[in-house]
C-alpha atoms as a PDB file:
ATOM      1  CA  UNK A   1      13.942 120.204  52.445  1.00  0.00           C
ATOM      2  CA  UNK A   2      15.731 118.348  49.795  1.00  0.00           C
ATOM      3  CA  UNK A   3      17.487 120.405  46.972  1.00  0.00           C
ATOM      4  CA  UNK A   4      18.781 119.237  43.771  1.00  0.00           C
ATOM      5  CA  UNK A   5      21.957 120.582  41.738  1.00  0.00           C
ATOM      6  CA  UNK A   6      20.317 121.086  38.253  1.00  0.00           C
ATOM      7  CA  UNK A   7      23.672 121.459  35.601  1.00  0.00           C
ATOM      8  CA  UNK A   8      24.035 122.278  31.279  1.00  0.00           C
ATOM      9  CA  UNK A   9      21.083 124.723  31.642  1.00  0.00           C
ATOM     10  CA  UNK A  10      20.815 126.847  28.362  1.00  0.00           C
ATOM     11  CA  UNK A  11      21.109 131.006  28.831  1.00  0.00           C
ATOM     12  CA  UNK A  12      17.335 131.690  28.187  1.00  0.00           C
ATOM     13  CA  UNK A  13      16.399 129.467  31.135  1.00  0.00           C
ATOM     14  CA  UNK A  14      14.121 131.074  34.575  1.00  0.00           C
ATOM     15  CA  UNK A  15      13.476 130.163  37.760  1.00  0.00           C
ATOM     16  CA  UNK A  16       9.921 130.330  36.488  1.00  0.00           C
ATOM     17  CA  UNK A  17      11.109 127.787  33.918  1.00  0.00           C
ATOM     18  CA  UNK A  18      13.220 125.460  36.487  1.00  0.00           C
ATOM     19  CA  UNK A  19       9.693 125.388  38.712  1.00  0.00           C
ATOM     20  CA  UNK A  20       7.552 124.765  35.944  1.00  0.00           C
ATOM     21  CA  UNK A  21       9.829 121.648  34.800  1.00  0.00           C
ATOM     22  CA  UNK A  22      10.722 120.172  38.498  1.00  0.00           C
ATOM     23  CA  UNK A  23       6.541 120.803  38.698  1.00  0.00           C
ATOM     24  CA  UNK A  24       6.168 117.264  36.781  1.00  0.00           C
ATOM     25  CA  UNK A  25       7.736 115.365  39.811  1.00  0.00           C
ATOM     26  CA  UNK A  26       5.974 117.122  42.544  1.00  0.00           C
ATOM     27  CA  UNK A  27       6.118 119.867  44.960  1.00  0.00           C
ATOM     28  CA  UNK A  28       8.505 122.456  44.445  1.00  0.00           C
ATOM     29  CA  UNK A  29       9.172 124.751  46.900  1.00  0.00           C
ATOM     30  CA  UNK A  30      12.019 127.103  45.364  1.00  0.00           C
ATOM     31  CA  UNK A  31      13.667 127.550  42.311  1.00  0.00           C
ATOM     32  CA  UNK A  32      16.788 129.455  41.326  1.00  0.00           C
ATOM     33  CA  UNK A  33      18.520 129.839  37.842  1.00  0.00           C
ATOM     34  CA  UNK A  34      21.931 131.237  38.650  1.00  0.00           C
ATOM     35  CA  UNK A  35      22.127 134.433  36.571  1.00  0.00           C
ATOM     36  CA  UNK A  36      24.926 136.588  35.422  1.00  0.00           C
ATOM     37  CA  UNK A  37      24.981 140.225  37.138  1.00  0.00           C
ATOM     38  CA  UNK A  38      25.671 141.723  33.524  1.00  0.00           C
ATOM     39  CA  UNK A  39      23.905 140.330  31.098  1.00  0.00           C
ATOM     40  CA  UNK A  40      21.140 138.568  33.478  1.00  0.00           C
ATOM     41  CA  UNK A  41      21.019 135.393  31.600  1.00  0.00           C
ATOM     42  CA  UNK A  42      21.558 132.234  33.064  1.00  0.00           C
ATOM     43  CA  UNK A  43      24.720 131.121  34.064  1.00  0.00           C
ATOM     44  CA  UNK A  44      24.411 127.599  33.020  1.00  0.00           C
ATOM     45  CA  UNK A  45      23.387 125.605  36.316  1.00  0.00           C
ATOM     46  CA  UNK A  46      20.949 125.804  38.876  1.00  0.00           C
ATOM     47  CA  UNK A  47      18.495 125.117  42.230  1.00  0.00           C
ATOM     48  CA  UNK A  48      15.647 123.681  42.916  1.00  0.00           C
ATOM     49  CA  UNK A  49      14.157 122.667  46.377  1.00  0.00           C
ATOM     50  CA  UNK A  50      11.554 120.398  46.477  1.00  0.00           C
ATOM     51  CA  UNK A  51       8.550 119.342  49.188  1.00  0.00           C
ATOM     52  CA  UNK A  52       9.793 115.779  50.172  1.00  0.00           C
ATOM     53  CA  UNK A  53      12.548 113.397  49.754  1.00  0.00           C
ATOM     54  CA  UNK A  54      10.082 111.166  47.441  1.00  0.00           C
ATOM     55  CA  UNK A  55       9.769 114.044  44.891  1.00  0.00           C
ATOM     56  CA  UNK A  56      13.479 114.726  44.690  1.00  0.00           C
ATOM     57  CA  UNK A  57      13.548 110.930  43.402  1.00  0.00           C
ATOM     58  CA  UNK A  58      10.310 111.057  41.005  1.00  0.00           C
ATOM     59  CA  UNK A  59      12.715 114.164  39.513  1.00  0.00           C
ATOM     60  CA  UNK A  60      15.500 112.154  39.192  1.00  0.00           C
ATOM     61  CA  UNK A  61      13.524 109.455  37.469  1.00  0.00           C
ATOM     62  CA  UNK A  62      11.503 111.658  35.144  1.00  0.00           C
ATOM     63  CA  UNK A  63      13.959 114.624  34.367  1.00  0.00           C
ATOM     64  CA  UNK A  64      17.549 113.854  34.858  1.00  0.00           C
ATOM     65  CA  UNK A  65      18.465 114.017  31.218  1.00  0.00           C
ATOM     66  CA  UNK A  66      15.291 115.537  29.957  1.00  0.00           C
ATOM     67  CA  UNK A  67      15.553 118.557  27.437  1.00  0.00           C
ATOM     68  CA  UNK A  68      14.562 122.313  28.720  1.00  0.00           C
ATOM     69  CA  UNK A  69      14.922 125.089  26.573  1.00  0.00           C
ATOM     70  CA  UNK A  70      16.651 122.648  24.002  1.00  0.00           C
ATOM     71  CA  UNK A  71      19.439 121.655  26.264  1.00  0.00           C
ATOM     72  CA  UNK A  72      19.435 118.312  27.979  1.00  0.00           C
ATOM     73  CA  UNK A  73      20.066 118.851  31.738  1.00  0.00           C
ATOM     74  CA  UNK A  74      21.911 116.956  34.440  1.00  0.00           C
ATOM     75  CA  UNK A  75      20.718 116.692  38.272  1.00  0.00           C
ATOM     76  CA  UNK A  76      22.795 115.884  41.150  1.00  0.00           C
ATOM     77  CA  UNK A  77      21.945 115.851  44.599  1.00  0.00           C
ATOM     78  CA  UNK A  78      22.914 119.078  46.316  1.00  0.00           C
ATOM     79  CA  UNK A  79      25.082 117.304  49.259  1.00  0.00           C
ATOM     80  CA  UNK A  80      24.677 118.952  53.051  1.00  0.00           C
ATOM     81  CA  UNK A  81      28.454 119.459  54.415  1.00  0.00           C
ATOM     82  CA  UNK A  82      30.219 119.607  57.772  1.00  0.00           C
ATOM     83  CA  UNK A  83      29.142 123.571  57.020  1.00  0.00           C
ATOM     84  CA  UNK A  84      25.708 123.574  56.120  1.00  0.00           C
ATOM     85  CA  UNK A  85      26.881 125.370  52.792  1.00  0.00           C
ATOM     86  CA  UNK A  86      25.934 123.340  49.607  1.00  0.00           C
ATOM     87  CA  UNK A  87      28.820 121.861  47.522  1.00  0.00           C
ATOM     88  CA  UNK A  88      32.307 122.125  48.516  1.00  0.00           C
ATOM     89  CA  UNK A  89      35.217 124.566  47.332  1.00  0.00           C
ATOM     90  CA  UNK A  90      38.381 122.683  46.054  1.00  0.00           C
ATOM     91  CA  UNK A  91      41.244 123.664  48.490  1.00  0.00           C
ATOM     92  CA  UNK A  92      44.255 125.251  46.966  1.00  0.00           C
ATOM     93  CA  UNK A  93      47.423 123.605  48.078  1.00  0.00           C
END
């Protein structure tokens, strides 16, 4: 299922807040706000996994942009890898 990078979220934003937004452009099937292990607030970026390929695109089209919890977010495509594993770590040379 596709997944979508979701970037510039503010502190005070949920997974039950990332669902509820991505809800506008279809299916969501998971949602994860990145929190920090201390203070539990949102670490500024984000996950959401959505039902088809179509939705991922209605999101793009509607919310890329779009103001949650008065920050205006970014979205990028979560890209699959030779390992399966999300984005990629920068090599240190």
């Amino acid at each position: 299922m596709p997944k979508v990078y979701v970037g510039n979220l503010a502190s005070s934003v949920t997974s039950r807040d990332l669902s509820d937004h991505f809800a506008r452009a279809g299916q969501v099937v998971a949602a994860l706000a990145v929190t920090d292990r201390n203070t539990g607030l949102c670490r500024g970026f984000g996950f959401v996994e959505m039902a088809a390929p179509a939705d991922v695109m209605v999101a793009f089209t509607l919310l890329n942009h779009s103001e949650l919890n008065g920050q205006q977010i970014t979205l990028d495509p979560e890209p699959a890898h030779k390992n399966g594993k999300g984005r990629p770590r920068p090599t240190i040379s």
